[in-house]
Protein backbone atom coordinates (compact mmCIF):
# COMPACT_ATOMS: atom_id res chain seq x y z
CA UNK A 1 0.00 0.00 0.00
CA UNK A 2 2.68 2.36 0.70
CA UNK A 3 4.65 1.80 -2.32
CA UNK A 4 1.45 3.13 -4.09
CA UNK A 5 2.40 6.68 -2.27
CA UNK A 6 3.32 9.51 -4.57
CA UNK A 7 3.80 13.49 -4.35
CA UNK A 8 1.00 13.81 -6.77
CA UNK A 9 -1.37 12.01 -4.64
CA UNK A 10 -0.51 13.74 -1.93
CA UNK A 11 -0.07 17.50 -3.08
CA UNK A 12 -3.88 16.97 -5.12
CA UNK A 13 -5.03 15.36 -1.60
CA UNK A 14 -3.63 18.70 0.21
CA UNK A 15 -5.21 20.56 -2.22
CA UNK A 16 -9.06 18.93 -2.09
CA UNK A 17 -9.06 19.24 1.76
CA UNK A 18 -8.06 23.12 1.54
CA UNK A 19 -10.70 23.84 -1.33
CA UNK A 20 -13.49 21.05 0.68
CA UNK A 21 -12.92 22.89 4.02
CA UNK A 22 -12.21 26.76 2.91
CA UNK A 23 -15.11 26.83 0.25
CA UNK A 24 -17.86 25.75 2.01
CA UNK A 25 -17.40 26.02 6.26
CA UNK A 26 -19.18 29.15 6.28
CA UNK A 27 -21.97 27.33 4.86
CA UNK A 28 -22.22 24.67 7.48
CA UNK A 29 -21.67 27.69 10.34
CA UNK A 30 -24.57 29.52 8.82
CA UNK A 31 -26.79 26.53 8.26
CA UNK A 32 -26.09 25.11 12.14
CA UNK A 33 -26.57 28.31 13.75
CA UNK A 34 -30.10 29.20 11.73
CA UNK A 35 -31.54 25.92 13.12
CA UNK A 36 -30.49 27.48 17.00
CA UNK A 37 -26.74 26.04 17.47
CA UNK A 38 -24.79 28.38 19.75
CA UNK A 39 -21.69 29.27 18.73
CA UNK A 40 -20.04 26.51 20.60
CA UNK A 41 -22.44 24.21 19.41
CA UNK A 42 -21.40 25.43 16.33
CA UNK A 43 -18.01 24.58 16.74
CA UNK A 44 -18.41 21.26 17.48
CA UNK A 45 -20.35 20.52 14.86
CA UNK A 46 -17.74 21.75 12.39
CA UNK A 47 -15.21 19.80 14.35
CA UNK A 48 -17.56 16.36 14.22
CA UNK A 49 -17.89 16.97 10.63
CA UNK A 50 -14.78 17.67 9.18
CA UNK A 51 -12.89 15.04 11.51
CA UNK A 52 -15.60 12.31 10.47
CA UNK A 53 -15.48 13.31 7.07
CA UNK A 54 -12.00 12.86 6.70
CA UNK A 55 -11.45 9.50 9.30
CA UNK A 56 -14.90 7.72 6.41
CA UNK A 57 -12.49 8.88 3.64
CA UNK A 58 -9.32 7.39 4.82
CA UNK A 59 -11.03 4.00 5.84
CA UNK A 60 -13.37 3.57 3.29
CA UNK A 61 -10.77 4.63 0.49
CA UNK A 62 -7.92 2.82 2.42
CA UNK A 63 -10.54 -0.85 2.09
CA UNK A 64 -11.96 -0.42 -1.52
CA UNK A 65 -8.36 1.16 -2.68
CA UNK A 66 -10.64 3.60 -4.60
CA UNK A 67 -10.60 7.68 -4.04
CA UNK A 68 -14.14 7.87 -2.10
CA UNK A 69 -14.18 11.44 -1.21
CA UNK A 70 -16.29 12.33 1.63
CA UNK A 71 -17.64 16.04 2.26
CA UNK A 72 -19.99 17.49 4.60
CA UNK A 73 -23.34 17.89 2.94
CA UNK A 74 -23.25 21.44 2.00
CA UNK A 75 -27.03 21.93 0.43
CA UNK A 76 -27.95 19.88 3.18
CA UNK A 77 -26.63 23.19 5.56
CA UNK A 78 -27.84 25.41 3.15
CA UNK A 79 -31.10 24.04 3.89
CA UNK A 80 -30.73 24.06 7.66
CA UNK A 81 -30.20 27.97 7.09
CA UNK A 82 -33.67 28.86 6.16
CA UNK A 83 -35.36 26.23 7.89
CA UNK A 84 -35.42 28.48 10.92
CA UNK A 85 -35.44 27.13 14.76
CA UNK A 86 -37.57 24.32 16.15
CA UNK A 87 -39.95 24.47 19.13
CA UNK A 88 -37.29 22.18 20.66
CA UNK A 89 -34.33 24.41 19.59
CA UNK A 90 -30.75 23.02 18.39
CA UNK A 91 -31.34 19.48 20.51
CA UNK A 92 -34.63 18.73 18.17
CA UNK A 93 -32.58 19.22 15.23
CA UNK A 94 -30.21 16.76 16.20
CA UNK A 95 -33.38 14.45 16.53
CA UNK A 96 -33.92 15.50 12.75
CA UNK A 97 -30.06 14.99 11.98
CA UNK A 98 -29.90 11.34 13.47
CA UNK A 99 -33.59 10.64 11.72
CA UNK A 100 -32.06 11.94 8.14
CA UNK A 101 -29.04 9.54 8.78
CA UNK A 102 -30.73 6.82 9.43
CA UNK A 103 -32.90 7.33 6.19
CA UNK A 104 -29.76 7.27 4.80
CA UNK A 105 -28.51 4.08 5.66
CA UNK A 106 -31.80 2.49 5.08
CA UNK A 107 -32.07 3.99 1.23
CA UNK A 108 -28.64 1.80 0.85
CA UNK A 109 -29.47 -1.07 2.86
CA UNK A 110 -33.32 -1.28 1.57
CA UNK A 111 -33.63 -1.24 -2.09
CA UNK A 112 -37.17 -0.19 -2.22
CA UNK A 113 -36.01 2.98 -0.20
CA UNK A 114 -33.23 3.15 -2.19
CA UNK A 115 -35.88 3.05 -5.67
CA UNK A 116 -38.12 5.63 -3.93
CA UNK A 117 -35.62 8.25 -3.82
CA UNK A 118 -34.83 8.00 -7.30
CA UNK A 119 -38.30 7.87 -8.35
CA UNK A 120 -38.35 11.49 -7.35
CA UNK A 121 -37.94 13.51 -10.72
CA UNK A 122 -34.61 15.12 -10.78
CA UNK A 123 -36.35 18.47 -11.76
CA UNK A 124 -38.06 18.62 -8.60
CA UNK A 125 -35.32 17.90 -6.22
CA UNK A 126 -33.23 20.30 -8.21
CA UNK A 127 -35.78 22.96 -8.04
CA UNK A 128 -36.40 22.30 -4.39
CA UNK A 129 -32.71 22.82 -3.78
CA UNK A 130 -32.46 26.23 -6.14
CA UNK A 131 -35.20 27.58 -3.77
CA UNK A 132 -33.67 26.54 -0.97
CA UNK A 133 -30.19 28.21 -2.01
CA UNK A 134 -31.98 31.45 -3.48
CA UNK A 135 -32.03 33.63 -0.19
CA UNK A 136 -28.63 32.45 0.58
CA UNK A 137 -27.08 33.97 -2.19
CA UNK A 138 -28.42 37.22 -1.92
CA UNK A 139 -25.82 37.82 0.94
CA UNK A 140 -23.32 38.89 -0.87
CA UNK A 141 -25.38 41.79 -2.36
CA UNK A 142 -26.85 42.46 1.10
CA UNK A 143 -23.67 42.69 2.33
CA UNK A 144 -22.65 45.54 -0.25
CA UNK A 145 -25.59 47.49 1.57
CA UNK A 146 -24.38 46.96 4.80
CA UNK A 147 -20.90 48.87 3.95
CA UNK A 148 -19.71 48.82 0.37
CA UNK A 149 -16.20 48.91 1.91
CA UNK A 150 -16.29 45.77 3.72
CA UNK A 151 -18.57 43.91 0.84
CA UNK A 152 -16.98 45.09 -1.76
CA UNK A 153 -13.91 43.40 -1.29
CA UNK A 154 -15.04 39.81 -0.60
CA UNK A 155 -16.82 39.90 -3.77
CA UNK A 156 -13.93 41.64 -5.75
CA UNK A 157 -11.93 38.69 -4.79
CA UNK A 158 -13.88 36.14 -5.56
CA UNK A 159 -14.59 37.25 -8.54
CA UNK A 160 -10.89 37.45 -9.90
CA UNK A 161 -9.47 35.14 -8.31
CA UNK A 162 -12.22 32.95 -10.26
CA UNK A 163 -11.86 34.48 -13.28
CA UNK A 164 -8.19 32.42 -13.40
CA UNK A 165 -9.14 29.00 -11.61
CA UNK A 166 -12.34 28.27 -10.17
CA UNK A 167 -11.51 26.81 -6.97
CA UNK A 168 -9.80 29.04 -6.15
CA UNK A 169 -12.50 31.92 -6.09
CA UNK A 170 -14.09 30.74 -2.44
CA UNK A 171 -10.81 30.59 -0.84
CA UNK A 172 -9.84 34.23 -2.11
CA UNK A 173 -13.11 35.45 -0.52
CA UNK A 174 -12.42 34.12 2.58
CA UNK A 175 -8.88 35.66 2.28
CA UNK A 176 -10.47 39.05 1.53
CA UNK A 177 -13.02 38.62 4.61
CA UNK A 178 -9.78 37.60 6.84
CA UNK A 179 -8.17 41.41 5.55
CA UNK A 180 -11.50 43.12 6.03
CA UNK A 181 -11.62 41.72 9.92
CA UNK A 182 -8.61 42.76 10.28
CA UNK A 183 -8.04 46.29 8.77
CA UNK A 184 -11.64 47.10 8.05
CA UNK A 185 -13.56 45.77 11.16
CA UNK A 186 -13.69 48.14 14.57
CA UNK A 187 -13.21 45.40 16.95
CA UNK A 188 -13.26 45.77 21.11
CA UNK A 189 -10.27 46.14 22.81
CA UNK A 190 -8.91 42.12 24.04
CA UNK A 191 -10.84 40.20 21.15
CA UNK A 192 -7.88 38.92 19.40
CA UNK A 193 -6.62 37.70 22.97
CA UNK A 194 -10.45 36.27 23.16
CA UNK A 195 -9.80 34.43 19.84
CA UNK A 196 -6.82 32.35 21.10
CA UNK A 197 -8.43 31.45 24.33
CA UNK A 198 -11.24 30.14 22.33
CA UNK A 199 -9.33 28.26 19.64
CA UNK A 200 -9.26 24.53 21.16
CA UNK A 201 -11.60 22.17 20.36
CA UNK A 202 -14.14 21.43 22.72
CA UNK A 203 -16.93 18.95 21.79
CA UNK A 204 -20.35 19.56 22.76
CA UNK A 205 -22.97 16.39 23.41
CA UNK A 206 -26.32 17.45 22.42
CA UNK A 207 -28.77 14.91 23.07
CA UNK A 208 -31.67 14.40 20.69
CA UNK A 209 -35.20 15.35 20.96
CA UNK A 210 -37.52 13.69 18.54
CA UNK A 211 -40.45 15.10 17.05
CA UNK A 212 -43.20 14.41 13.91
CA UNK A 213 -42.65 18.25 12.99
CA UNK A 214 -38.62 18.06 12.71
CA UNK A 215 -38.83 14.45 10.93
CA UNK A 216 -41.33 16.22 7.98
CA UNK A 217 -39.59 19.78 7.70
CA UNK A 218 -35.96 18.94 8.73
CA UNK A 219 -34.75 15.25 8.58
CA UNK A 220 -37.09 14.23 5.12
CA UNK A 221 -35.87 17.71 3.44
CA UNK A 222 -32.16 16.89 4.56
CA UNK A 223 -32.59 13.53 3.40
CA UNK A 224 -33.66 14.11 0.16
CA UNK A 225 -31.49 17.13 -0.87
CA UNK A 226 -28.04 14.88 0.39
CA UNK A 227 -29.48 11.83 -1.47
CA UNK A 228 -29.87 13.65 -4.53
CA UNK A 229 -27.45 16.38 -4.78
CA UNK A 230 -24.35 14.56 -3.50
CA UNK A 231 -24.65 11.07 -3.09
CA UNK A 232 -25.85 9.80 -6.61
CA UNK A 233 -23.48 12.45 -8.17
CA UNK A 234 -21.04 11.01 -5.96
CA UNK A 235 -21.84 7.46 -7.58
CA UNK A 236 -21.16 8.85 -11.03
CA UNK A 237 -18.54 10.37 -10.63
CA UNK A 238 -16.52 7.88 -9.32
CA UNK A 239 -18.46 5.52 -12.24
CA UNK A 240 -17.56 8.30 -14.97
CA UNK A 241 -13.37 7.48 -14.00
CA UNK A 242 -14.10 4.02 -14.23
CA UNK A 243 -14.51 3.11 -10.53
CA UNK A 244 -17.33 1.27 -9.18
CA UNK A 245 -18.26 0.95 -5.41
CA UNK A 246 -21.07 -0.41 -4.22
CA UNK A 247 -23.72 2.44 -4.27
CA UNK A 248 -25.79 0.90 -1.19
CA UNK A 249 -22.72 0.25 0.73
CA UNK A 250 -21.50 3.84 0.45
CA UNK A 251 -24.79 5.28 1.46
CA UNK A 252 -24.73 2.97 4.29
CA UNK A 253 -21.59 4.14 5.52
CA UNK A 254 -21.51 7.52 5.29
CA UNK A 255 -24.90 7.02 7.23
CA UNK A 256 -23.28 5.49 9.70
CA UNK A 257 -20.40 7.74 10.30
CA UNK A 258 -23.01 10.81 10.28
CA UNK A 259 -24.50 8.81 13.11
CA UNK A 260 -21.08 9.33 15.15
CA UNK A 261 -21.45 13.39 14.23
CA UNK A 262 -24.72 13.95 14.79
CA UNK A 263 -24.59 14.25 18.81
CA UNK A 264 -21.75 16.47 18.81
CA UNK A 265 -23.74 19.00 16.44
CA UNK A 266 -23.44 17.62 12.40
CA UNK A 267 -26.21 17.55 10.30
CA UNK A 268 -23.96 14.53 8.33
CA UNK A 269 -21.51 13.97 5.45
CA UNK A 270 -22.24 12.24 2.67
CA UNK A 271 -19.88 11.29 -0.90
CA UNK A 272 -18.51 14.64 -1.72
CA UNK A 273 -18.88 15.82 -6.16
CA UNK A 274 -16.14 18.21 -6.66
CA UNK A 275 -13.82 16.99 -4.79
CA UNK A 276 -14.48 13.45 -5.85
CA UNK A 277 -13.57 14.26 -9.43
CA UNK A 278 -10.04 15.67 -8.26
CA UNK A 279 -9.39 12.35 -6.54
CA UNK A 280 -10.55 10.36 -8.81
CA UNK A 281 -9.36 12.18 -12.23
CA UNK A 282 -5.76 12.06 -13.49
CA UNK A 283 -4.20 15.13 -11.87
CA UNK A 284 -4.20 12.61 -8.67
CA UNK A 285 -2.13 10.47 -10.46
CA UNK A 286 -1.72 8.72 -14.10
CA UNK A 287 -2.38 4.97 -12.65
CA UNK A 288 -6.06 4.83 -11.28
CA UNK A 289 -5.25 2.32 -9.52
CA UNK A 290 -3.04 4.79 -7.03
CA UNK A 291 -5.27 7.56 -6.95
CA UNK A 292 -7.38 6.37 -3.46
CA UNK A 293 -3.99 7.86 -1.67
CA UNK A 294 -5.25 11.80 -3.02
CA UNK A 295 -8.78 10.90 -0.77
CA UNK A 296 -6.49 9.61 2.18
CA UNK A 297 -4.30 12.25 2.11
CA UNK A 298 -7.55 14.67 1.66
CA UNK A 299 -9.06 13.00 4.68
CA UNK A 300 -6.08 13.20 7.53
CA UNK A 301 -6.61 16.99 6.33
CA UNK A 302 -9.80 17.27 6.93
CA UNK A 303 -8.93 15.77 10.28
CA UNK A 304 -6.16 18.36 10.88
CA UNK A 305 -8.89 21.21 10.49
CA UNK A 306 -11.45 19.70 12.40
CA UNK A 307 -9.12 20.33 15.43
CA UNK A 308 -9.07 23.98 14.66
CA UNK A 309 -12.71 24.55 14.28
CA UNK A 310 -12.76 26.12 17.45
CA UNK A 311 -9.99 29.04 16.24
CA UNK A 312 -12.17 29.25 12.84
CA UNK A 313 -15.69 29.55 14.72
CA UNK A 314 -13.70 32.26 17.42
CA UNK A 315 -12.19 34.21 14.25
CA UNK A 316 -15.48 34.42 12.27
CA UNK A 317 -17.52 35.17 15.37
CA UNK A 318 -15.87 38.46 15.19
CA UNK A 319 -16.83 40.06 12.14
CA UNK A 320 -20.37 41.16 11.40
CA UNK A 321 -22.43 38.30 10.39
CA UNK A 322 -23.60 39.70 6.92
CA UNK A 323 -19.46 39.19 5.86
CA UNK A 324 -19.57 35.37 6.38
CA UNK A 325 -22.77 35.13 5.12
CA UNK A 326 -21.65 36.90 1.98
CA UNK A 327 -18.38 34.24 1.34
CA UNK A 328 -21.35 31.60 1.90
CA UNK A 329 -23.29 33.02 -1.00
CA UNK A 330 -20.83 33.21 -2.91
CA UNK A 331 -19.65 29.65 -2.46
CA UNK A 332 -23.26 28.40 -3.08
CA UNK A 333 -23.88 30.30 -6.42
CA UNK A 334 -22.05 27.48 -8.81
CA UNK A 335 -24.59 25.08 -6.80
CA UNK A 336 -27.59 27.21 -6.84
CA UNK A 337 -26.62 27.54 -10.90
CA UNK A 338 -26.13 23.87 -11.66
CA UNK A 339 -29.74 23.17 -9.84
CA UNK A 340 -31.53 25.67 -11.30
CA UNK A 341 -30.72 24.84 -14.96
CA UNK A 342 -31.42 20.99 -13.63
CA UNK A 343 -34.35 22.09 -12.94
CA UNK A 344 -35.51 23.91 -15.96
CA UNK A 345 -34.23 21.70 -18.64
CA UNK A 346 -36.40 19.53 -18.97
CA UNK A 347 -39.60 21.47 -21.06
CA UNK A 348 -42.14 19.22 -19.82
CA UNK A 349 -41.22 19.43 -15.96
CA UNK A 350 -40.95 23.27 -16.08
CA UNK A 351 -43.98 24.58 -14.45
CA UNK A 352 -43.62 21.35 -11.73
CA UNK A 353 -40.09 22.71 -10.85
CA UNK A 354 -40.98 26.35 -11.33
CA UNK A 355 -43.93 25.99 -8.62
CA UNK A 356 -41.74 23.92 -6.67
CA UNK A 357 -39.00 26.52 -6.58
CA UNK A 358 -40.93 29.40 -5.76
CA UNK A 359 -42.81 27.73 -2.97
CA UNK A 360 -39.27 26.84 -1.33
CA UNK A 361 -37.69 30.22 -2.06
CA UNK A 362 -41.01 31.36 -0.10
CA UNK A 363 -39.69 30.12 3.11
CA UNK A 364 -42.94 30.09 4.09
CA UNK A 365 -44.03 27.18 5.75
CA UNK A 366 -47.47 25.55 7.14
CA UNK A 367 -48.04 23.84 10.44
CA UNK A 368 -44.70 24.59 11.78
CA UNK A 369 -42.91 22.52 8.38
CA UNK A 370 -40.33 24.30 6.32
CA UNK A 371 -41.39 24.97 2.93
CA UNK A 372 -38.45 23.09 1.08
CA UNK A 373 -41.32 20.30 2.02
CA UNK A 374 -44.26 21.94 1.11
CA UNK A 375 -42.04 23.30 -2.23
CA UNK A 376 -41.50 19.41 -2.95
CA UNK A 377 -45.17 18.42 -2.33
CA UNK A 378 -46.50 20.75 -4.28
CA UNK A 379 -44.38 19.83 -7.80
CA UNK A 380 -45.00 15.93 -6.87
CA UNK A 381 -48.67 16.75 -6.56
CA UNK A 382 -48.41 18.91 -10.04
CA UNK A 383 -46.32 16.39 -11.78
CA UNK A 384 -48.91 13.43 -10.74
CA UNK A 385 -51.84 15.38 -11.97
CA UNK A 386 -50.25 15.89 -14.99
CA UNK A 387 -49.59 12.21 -15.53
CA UNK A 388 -52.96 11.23 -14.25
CA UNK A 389 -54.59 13.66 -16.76
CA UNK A 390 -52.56 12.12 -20.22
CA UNK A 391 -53.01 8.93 -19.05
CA UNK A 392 -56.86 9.24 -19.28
CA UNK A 393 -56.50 11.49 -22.26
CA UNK A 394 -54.86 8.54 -24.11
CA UNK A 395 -57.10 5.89 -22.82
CA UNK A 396 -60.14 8.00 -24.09
């Protein structure tokens, strides 16, 4: 195994933990603390994550000797930001969290679960996740309202920095929002001193509350949304560079390592997309049968900043909140992109997914359930009209 080692594994595995953590954190902060996490809540929850994440990739990748990339579920804590707080608070989410995970695991142990969730049209569940996403990436503007000079910048950076290689546009932001904190932000006398005192790890047990409301607006939303938006792409794109895993067993175990996060505050991780197709595509290495060391190397880096989740959650606590909401707009517009023309492109699914996405990019919900649900419900209950009404139309 270690004569399968190379520099190219391991500088491309370097790389897809930097652009897995930097580009998309800010989501998971903003998603945890709009379902009521406290900031150290928060922090553990990031930590749980990013060090399960990367201990499923280095097992799983280290037994199959494929490059199984694991990520947090980032639409999945895109969702969690407009779902709003339960009656319960952050300890009924985890309820929702553990209920999602074990869906999860079922959909790849149980293959009429498993046929369900692919029954759902791909229009809808794209369109559900556009609407879901919409709000979020309005921060960055909103942030340009709040004080052009500390907006301004982010978006600047992200912009140019993308304008010459894509991944790196997310990490430039988050440079940018670093220089605005730091020459841009009035802070308190003693809050860098507040930052370091702060910065180790400290997990935080939440214990579960269960509840009919959070299963229907939280855990079947989360469910769905990780299911379709990173697992099956997962699948394919490990299938598209010629590897191919076990679909139900990967679902199953990244269920069951979400399991071990959930308590300590994470909504769950899941086969990561973009960072899959860096491990598993040449520039890890020429011999595909070597590449599984880039997802190793990406996952003891994940580990490594897991254990600084509590300096991260400390640093970003000190800004404004509009700034890191901004770099997680930013970092969610190539996803809310890619679902919305998902959702549209198919001519005779466009008023399904258009009703769908405008009922989740409501927020509004009904009987205390998010409307990412009721968004969903609404374009199944379309879309089976629809088909109800042709199929009488050709039998008459």
């Amino acid at each position: 195994m270690l004569r399968e080692f190379s520099a190219q594994s391991l500088f491309m595995g370097l790389l897809v933990a930097f652009v897995g953590f930097a580009s998309s954190f800010s989501v998971v902060l903003q998603g945890l603390e709009g379902i009521g996490a406290s900031p150290a809540q928060s922090a553990s929850g990031l930590m749980a994550l990013s060090i399960v994440m990367g201990i499923a990739g280095i097992v799983i990748s280290a037994i199959t000797r494929m490059p199984v990339s694991i990520a947090w579920s980032t639409p999945g804590a895109a969702l969690l930001a407009t779902a709003g707080t339960l009656p319960g608070g952050f300890a009924e989410a985890v309820g929702a969290f553990i209920i999602a995970n074990l869906m999860i695991i079922a959909a790849g142990l149980l293959k009429p679960v498993g046929r369900a969730i692919s029954s759902i049209p791909a229009p809808l569940a794209n369109a559900m996740l556009a609407g879901v996403l919409l709000a979020l990436c309005f921060a960055p503007v909103e942030a340009v309202k709040f004080d052009p000079l500390l907006g301004l910048p982010i978006i600047v950076a992200f912009v140019v920095a993308g304008a010459f290689n894509r991944l790196l546009a997310v990490p430039a932001a988050l440079g940018a929002f670093v220089l605005v904190l730091v020459f841009g932000v009035d802070l308190p006398a003693g809050s860098w001193g507040n930052v370091w005192r702060e910065a180790p790890p400290m997990p935080v047990w939440v214990t579960p509350v269960f509840s009919l409301q959070a299963a229907i607006s939280v855990a079947l939303p989360l469910f769905i949304v990780t299911m379709a938006s990173q697992n099956i792409p997962g699948v394919a794109i490990l299938a598209i560079n010629e590897y191919r895993p076990s679909a139900g067993r990967m679902f199953s175990l990244t269920g069951l390592f979400s399991l071990v996060a959930a308590p300590f505050g994470g909504h769950g991780v899941n086969l990561a997309a973009i960072t899959a197709a860096m491990c598993a595509g040449p520039d890890a290495h020429a011999d595909p049968k070597r590449r599984y060391w880039a997802a190793i190397v990406a996952g003891i880096g994940y580990v490594v900043f897991g254990l600084m989740s509590g300096l991260v959650v400390a640093l970003v606590s000190l800004a404004p909140p509009i700034l890191i909401e901004a770099v997680a707009g930013l970092a969610l517009i190539g996803a809310f992109a890619a679902a919305a023309l998902a959702a549209f492109k198919q001519p005779d699914a466009r008023e399904a997914a258009a009703i769908t996405f405008l009922v989740a990019a409501s927020g509004v919900g009904f009987f205390g359930i998010s409307g990412a649900f009721w968004g969903l419900a609404a374009g199944l209950a379309i879309t089976g009209i629809k088909r109800l009404a042709q199929k009488r139309h050709a039998g008459g």
